[in-house]
N, C-alpha and C. Protein backbone atom coordinates (compact mmCIF):
# COMPACT_ATOMS: atom_id res chain seq x y z
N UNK A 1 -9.97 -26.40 -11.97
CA UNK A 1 -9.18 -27.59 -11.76
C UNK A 1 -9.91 -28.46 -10.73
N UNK A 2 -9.66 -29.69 -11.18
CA UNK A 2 -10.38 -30.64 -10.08
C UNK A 2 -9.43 -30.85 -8.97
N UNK A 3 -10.25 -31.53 -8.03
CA UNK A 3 -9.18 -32.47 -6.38
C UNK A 3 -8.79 -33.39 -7.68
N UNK A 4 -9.46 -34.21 -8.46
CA UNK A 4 -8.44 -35.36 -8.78
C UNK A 4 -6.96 -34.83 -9.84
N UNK A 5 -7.20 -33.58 -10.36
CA UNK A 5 -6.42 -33.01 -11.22
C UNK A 5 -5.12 -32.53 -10.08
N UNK A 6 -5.33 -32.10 -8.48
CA UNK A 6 -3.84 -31.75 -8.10
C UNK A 6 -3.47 -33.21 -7.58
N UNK A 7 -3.65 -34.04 -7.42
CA UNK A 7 -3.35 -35.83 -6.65
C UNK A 7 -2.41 -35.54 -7.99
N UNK A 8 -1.11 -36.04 -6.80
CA UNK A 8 0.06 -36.92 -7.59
C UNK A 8 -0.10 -37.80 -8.24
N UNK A 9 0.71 -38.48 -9.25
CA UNK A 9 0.67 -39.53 -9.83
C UNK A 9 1.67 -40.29 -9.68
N UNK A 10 1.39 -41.13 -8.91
CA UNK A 10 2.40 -42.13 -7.71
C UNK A 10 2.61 -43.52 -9.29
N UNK A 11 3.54 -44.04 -9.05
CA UNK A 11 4.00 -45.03 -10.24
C UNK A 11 3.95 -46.64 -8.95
N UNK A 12 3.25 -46.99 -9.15
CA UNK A 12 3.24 -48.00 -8.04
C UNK A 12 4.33 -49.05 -8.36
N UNK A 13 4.76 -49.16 -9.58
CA UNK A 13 6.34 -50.27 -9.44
C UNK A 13 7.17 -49.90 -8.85
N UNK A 14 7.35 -48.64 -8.49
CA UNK A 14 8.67 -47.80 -7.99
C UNK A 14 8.75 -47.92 -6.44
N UNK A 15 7.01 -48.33 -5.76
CA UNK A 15 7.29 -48.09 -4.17
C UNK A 15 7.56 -49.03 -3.54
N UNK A 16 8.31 -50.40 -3.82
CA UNK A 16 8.40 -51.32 -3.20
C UNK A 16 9.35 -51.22 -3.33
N UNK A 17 10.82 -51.52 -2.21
CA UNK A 17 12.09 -51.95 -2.30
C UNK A 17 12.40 -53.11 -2.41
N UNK A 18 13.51 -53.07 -2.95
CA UNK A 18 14.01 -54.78 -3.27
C UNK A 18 14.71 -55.39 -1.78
N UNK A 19 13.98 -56.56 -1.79
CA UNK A 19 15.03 -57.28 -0.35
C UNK A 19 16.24 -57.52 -1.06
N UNK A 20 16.89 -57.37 0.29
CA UNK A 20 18.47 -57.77 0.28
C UNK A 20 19.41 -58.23 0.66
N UNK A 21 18.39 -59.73 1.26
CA UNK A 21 18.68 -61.19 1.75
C UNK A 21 17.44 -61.55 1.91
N UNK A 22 18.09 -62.83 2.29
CA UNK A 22 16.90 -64.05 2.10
C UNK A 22 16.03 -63.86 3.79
N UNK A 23 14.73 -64.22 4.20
CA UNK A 23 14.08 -64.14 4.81
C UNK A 23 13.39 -65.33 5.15
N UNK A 24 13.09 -65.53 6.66
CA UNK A 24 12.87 -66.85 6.85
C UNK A 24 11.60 -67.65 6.48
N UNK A 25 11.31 -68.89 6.56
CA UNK A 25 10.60 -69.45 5.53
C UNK A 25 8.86 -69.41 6.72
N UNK A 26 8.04 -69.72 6.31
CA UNK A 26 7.10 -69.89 7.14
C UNK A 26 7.54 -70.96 7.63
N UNK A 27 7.55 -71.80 7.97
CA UNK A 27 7.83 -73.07 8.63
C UNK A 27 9.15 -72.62 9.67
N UNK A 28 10.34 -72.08 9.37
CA UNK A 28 10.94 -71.42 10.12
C UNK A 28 10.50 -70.33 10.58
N UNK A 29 9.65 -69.41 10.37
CA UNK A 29 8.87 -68.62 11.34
C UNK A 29 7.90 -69.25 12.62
N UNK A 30 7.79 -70.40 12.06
CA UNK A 30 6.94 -71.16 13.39
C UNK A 30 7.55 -71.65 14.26
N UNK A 31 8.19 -71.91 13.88
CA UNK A 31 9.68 -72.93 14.71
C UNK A 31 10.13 -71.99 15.71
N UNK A 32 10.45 -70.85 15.00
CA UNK A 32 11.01 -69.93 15.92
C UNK A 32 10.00 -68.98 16.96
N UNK A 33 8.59 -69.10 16.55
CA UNK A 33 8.11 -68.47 17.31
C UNK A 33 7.80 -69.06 18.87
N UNK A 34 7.24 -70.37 18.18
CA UNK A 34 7.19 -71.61 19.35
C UNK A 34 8.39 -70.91 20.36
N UNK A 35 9.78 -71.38 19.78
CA UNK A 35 10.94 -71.07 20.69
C UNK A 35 10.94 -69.63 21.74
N UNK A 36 10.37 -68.96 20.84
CA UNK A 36 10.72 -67.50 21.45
C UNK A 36 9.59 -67.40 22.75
N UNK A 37 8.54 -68.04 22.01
CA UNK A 37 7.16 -68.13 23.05
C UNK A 37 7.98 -69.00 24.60
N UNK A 38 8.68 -69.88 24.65
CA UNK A 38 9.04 -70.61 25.36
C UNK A 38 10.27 -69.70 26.23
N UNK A 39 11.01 -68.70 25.53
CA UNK A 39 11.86 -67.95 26.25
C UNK A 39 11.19 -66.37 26.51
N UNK A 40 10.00 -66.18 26.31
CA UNK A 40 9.10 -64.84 26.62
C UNK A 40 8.48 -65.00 27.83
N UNK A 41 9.66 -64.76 28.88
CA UNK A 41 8.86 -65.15 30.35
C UNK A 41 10.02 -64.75 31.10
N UNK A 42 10.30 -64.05 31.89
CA UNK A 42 11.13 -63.25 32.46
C UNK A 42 12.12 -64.37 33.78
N UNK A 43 11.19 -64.95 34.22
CA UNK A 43 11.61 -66.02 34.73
C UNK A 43 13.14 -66.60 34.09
N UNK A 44 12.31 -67.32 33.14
CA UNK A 44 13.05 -68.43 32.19
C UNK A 44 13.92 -68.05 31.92
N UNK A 45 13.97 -66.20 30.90
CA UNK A 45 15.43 -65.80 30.82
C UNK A 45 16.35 -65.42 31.62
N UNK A 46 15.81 -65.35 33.07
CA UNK A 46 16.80 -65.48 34.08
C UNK A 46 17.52 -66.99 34.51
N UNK A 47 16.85 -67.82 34.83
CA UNK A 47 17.41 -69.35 34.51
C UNK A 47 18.37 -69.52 33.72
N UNK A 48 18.09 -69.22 31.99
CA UNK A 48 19.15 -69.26 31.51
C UNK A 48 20.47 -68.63 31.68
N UNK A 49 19.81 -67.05 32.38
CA UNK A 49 21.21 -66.14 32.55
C UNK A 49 22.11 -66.97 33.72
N UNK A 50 21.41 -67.61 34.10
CA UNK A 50 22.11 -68.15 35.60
C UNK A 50 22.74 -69.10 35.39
N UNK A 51 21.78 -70.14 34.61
CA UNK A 51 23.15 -71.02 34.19
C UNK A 51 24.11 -71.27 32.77
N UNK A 52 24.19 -70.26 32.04
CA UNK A 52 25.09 -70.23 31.22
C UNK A 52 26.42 -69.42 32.27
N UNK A 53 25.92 -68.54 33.15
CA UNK A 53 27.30 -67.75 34.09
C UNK A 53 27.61 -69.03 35.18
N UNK A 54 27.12 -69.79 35.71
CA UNK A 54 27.06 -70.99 37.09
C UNK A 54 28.77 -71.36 35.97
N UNK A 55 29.37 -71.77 37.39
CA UNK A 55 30.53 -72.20 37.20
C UNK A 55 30.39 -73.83 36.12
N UNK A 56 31.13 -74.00 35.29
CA UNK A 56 30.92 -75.37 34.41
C UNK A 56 29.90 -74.98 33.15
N UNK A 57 29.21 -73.69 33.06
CA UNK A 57 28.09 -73.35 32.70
C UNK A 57 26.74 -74.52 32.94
N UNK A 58 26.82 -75.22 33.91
CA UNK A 58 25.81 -75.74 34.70
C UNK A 58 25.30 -75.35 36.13
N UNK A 59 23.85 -75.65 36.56
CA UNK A 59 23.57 -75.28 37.88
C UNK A 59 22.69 -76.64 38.20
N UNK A 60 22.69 -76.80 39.77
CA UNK A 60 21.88 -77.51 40.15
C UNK A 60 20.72 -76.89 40.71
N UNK A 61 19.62 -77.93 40.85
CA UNK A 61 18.02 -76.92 40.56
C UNK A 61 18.21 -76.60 41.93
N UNK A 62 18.68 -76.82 43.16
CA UNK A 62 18.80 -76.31 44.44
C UNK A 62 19.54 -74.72 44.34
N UNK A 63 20.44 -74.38 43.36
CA UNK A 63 20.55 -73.27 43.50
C UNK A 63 20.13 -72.56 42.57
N UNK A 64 19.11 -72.71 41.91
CA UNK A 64 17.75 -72.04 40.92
C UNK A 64 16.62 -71.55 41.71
N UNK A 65 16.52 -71.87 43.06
CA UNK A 65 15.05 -71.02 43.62
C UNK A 65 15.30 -69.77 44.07
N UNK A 66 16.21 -69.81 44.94
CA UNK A 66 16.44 -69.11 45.33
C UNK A 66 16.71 -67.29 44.70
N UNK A 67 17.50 -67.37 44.05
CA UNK A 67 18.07 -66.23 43.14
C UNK A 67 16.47 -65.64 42.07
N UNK A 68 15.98 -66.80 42.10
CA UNK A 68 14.40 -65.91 41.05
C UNK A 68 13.19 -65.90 42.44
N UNK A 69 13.51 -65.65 43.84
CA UNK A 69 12.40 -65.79 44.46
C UNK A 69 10.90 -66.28 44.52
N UNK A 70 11.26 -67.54 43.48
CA UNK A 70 10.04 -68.19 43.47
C UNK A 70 9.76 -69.82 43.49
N UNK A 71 8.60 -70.15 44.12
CA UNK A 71 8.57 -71.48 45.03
C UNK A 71 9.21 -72.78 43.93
N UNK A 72 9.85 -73.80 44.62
CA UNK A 72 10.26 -74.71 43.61
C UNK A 72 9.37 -75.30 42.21
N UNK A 73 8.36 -75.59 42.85
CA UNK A 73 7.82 -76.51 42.12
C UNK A 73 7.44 -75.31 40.51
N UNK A 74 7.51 -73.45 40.98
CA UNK A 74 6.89 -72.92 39.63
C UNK A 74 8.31 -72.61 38.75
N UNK A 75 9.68 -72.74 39.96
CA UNK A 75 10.93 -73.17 39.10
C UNK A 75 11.18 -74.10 37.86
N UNK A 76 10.54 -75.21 38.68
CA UNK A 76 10.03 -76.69 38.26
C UNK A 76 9.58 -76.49 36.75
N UNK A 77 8.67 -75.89 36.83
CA UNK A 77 7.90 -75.80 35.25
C UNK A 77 8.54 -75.31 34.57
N UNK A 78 9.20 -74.10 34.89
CA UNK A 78 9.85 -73.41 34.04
C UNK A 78 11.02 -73.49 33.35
N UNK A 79 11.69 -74.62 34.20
CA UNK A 79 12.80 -75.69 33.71
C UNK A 79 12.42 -76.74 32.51
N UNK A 80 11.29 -77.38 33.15
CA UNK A 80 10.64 -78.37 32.29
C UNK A 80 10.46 -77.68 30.93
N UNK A 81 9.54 -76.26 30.84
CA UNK A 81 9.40 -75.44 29.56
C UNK A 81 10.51 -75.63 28.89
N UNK A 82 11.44 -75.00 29.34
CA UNK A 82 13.14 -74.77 28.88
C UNK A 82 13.61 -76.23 28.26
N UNK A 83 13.35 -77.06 29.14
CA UNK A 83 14.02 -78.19 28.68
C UNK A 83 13.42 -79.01 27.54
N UNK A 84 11.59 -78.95 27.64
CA UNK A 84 11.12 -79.63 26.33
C UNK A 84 11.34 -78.74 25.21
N UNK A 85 11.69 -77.18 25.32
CA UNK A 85 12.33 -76.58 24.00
C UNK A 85 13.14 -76.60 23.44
N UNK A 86 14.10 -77.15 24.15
CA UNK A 86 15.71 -77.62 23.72
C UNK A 86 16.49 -76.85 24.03
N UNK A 87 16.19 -75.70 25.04
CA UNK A 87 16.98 -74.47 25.45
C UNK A 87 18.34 -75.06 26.46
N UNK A 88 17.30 -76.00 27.32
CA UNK A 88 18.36 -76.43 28.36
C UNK A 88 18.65 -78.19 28.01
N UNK A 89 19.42 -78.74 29.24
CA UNK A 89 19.39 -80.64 29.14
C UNK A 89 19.28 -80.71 31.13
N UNK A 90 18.61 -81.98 31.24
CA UNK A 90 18.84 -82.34 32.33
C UNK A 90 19.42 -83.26 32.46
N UNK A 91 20.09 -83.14 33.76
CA UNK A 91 21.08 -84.28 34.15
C UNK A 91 20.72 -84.97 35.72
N UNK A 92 19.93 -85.90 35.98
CA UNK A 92 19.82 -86.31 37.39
C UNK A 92 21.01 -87.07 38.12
N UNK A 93 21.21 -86.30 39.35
CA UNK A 93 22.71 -86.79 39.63
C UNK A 93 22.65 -87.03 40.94
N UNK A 94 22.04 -88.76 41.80
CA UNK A 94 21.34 -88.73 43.02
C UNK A 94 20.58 -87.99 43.53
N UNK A 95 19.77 -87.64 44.12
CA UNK A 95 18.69 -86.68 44.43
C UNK A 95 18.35 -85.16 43.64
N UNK A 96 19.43 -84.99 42.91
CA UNK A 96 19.56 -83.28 42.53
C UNK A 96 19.12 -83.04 41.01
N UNK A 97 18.77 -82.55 40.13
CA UNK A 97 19.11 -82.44 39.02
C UNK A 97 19.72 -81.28 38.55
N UNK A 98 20.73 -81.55 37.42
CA UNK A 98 21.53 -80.35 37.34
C UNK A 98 21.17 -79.80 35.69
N UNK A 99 21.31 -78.96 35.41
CA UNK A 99 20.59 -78.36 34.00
C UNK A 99 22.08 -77.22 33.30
N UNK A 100 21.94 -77.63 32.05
CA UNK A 100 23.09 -76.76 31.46
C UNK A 100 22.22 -76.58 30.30
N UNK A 101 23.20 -75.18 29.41
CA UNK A 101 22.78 -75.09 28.07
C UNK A 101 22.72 -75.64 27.15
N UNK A 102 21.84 -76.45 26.26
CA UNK A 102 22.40 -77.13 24.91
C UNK A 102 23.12 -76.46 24.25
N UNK A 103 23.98 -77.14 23.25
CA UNK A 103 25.15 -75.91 22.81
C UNK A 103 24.46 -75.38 21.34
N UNK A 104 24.16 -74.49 21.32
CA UNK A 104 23.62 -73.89 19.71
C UNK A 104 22.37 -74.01 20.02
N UNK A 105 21.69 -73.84 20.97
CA UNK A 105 19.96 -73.90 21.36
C UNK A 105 19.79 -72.62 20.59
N UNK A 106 20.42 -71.60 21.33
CA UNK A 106 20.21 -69.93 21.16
C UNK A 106 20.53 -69.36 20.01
N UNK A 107 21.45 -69.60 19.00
CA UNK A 107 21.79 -69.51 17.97
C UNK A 107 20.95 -69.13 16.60
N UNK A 108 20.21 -69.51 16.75
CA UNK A 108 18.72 -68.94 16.15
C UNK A 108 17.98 -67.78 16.32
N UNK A 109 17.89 -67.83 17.65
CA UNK A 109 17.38 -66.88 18.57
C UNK A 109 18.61 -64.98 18.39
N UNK A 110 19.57 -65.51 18.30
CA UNK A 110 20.81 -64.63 18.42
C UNK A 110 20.75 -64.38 16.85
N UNK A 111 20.93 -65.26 15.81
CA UNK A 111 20.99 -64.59 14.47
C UNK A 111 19.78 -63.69 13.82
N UNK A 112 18.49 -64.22 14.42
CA UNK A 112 17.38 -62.82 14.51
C UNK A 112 17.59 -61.87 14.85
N UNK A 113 18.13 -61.68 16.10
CA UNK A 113 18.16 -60.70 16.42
C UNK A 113 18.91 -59.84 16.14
N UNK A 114 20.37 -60.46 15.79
CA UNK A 114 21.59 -59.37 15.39
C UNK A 114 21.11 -59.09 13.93
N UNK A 115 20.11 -59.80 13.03
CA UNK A 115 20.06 -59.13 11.19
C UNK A 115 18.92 -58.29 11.40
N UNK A 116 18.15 -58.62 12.60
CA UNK A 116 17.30 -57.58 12.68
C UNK A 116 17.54 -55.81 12.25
């Protein structure tokens, strides 16, 4: 008997499973990666944790340094990140600016993860 005579004989239509929902499109895979790239920073997802809990679910950037122990201005960026992603909004309110959640920013982010 040969090696090729004991090899199984595998039916190759049979080894693929059928999906069983729809899956996101490339173009929505980019979209979302961008996003995720923009919230993959330990920082940032603390910002957000801070101000979705901040009373109003807003904070002002004076009480954002503090709580992530790091200097304003690398706060600064990391707001700015947040905010050109659409995660957060700014609001300048005389000297201060105050930052809240957009509503349904995360929503995307959250339905990945829970069909995951």
């Amino acid at each position: 008997m040969t090696t090729r005579e004991l090899l199984p004989v595998i039916d190759v239509t049979a080894c693929c499973s059928p999906l069983t929902r729809d899956t996101i499109s490339a173009d929505h895979a980019d979209d979302l990666a961008r996003s995720l790239k923009a919230l993959a920073d330990p920082a940032r997802l603390r910002l957000i944790s801070i101000v979705a809990a901040s009373d109003g679910a807003e904070a002002c950037v004076c009480d954002l340094t503090e709580p992530l122990g790091l200097s304003q201005p690398t706060v600064s960026h990391h707001l700015k990140v947040l905010v050109d992603s659409g995660y957060l909004e700014r609001e300048k309110r005389g000297t201060w600016a105050y930052f809240r959640l957009v509503p349904g920013s995360l929503d995307s982010v959250a339905h990945l993860l829970v069909t995951v």
